[in-house]
Protein backbone atom coordinates (compact mmCIF):
# COMPACT_ATOMS: atom_id res chain seq x y z
CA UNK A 1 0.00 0.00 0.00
CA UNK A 2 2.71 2.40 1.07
CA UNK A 3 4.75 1.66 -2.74
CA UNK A 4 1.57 2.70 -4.20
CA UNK A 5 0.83 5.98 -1.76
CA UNK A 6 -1.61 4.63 0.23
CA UNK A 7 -1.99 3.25 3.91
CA UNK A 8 -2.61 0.13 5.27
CA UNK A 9 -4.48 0.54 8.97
CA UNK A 10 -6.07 -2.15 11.60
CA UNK A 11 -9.11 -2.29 13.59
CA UNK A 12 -10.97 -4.31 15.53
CA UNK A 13 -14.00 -6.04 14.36
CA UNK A 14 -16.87 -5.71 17.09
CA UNK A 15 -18.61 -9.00 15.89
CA UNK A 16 -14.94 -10.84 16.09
CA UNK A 17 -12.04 -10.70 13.97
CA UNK A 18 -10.40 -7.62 12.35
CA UNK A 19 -10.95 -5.07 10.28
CA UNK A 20 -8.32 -4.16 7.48
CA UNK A 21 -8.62 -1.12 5.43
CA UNK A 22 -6.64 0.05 2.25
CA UNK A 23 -6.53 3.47 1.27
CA UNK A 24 -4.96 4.24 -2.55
CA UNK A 25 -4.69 7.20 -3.94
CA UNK A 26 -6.35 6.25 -7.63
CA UNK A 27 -9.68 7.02 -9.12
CA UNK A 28 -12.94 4.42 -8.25
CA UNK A 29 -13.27 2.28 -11.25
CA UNK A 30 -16.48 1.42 -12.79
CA UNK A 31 -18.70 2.03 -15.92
CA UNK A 32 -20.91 4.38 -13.72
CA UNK A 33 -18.46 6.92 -13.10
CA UNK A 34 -17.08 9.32 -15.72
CA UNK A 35 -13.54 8.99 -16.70
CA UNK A 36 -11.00 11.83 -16.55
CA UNK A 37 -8.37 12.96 -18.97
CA UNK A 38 -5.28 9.79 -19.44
CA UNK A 39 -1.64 10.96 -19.12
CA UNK A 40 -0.12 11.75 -21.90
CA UNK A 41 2.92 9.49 -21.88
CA UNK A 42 3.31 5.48 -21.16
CA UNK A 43 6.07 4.60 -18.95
CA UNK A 44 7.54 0.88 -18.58
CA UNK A 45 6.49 -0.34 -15.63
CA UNK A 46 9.08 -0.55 -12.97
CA UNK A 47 8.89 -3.10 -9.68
CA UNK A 48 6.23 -1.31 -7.18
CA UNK A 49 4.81 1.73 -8.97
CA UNK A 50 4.00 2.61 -12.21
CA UNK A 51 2.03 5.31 -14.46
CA UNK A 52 -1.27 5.14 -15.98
CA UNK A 53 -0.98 5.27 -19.90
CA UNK A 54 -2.82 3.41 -22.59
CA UNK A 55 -4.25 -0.06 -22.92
CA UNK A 56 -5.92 -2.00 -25.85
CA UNK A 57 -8.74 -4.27 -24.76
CA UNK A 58 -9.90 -7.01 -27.88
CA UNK A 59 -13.27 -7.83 -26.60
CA UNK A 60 -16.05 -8.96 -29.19
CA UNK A 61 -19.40 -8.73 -26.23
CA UNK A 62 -20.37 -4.97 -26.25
CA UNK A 63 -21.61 -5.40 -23.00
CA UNK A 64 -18.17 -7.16 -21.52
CA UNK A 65 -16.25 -4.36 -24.01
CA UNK A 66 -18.74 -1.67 -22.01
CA UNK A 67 -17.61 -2.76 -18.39
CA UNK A 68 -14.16 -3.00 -19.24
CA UNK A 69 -13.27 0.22 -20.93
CA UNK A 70 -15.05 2.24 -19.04
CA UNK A 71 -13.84 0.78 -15.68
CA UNK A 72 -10.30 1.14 -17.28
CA UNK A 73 -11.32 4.77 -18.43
CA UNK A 74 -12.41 5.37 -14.96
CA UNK A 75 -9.34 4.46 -13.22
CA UNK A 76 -7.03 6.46 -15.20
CA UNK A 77 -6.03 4.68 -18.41
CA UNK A 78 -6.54 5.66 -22.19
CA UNK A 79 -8.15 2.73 -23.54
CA UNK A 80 -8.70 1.08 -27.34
CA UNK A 81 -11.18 -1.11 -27.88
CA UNK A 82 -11.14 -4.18 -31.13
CA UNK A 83 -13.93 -5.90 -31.04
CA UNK A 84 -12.15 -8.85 -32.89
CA UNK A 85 -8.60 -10.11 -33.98
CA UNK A 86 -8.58 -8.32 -37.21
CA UNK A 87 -9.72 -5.16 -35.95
CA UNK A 88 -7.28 -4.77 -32.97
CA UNK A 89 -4.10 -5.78 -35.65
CA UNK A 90 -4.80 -1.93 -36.55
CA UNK A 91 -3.82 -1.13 -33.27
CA UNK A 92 -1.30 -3.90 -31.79
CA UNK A 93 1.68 -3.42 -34.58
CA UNK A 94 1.77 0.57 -34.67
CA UNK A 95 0.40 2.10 -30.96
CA UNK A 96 2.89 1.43 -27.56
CA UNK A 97 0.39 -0.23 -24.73
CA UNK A 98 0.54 -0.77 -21.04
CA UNK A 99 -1.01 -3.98 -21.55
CA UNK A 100 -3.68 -5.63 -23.52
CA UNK A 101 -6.44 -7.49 -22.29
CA UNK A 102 -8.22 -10.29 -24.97
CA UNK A 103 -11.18 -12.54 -24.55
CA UNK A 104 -10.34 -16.02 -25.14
CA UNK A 105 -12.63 -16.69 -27.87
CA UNK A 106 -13.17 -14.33 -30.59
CA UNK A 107 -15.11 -14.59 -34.13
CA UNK A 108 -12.38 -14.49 -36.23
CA UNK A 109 -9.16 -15.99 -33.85
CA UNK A 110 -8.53 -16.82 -30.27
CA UNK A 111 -6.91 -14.80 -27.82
CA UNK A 112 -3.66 -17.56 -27.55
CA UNK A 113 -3.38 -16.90 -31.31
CA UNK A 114 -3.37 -12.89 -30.59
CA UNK A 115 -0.65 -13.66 -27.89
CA UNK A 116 1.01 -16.04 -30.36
CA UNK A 117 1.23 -13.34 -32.88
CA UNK A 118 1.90 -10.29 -30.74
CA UNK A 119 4.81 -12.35 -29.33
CA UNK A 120 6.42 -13.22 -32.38
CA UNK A 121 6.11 -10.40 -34.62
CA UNK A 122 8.39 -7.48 -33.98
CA UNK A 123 6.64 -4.31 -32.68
CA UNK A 124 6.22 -1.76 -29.93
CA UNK A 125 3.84 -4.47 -28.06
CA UNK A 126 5.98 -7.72 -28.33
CA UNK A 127 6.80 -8.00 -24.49
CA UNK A 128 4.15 -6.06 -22.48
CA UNK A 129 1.64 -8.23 -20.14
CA UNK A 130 -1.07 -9.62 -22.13
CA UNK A 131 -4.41 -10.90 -19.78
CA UNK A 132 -6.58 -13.58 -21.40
CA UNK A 133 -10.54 -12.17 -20.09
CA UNK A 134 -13.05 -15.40 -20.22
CA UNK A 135 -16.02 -17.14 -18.13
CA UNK A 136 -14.30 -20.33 -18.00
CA UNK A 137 -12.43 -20.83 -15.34
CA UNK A 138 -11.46 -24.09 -15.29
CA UNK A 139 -7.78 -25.59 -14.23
CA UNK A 140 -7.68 -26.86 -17.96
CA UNK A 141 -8.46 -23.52 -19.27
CA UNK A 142 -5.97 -21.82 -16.28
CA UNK A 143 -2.84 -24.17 -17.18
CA UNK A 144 -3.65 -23.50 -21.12
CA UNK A 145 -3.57 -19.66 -20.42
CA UNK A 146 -0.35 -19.83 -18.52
CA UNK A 147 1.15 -22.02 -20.85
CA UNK A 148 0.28 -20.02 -23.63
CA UNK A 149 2.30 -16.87 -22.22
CA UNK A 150 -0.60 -14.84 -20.25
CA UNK A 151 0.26 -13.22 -17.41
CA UNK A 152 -3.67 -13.47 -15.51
CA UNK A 153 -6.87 -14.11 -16.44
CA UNK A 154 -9.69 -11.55 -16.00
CA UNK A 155 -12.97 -13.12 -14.73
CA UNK A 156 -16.50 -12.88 -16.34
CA UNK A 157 -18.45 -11.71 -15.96
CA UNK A 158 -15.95 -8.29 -15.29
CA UNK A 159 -15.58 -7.41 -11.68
CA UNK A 160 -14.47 -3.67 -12.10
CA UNK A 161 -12.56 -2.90 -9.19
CA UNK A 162 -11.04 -6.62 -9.10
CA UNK A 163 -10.08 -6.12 -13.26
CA UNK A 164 -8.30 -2.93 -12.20
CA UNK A 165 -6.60 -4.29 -9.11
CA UNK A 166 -4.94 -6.80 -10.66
CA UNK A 167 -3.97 -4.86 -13.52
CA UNK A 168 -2.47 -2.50 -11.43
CA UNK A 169 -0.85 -5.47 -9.45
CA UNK A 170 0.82 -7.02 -12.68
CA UNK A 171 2.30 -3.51 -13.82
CA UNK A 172 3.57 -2.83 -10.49
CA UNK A 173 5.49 -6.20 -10.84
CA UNK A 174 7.36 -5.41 -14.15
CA UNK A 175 9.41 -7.72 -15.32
CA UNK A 176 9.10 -10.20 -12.52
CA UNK A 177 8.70 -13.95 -13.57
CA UNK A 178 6.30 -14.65 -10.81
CA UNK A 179 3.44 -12.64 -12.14
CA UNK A 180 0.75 -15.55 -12.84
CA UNK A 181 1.16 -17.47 -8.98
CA UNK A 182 1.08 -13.45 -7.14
CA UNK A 183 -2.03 -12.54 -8.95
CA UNK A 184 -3.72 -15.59 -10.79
């Protein structure tokens, strides 16, 4: 909390138990609230803080697309938003992202193949964390994920502040080869 300019403080719980509260300084995420202006430069994120700059979100279910960008909006970040594979190669090859979040299963490719490509073809995105979003949640579906080179998954249906936490968590980590066991 304190690497991120917050607090951490402890109280007790009258029914039993304690009471632990966070305090951050960012803004509350969710497609309710209106989103202010994004920085105007990306950083690389370094080990325990980082700055809020632009992510690309592939996402073919308006409704899932919705929730996401706007909780990502919300929070801080500049967002793009492909609503399939062939749509978000306009962005992935010639724009510099935070990170890039991509359902599993899209009409036209799946989100491993995305990951596959991103990873192997030279650009300003080849190495940033890339978060597979999907409904199943299964260890099969887990172990493909992290075998395929994702750094998370992203639950749906989207969980705004949780999306955002552990977005936050995995570009506070940088380059650290732990990413998937401290946040998935």
């Amino acid at each position: 909390a304190r690497a991120m300019g917050g607090e951490i403080s402890l109280a007790d719980n009258p029914d039993g138990g304690s009471i632990f509260t966070v305090d951050l300084p960012v803004q509350k995420a969710g497609p309710r609230l209106v989103a202010s202006p994004a920085p105007e430069k990306t950083l690389r994120p370094q080990m325990g803080k980082f700055e809020l700059g632009r992510i690309l979100v592939i996402e073919d279910h308006a409704a899932s697309a919705l929730v996401i960008t706007e909780a990502l909006r919300a929070a801080g970040w500049e967002v793009d938003h492909a609503a399939n594979a062939a749509a978000a190669r306009e962005y992935m090859f010639d724009v510099g992202y935070q990170a890039i979040l991509t359902d599993i299963h899209l009409p036209d490719e799946s989100g491993d193949m995305i990951l596959s490509t991103l990873r192997t073809t030279p650009g300003p995105n080849s190495e940033i964390p890339v978060l597979a979003v999907t409904a199943d949640l299964t260890d099969t579906r887990r172990t493909a994920c992290k075998a395929a080179g994702f750094v998370a998954m992203i639950e749906k249906p989207i969980r705004p502040r949780t999306m955002v936490a552990t977005l936050a968590d995995i570009l506070m980590m940088g380059d650290s080869p732990d990413a998937w066991a401290r946040v998935g």
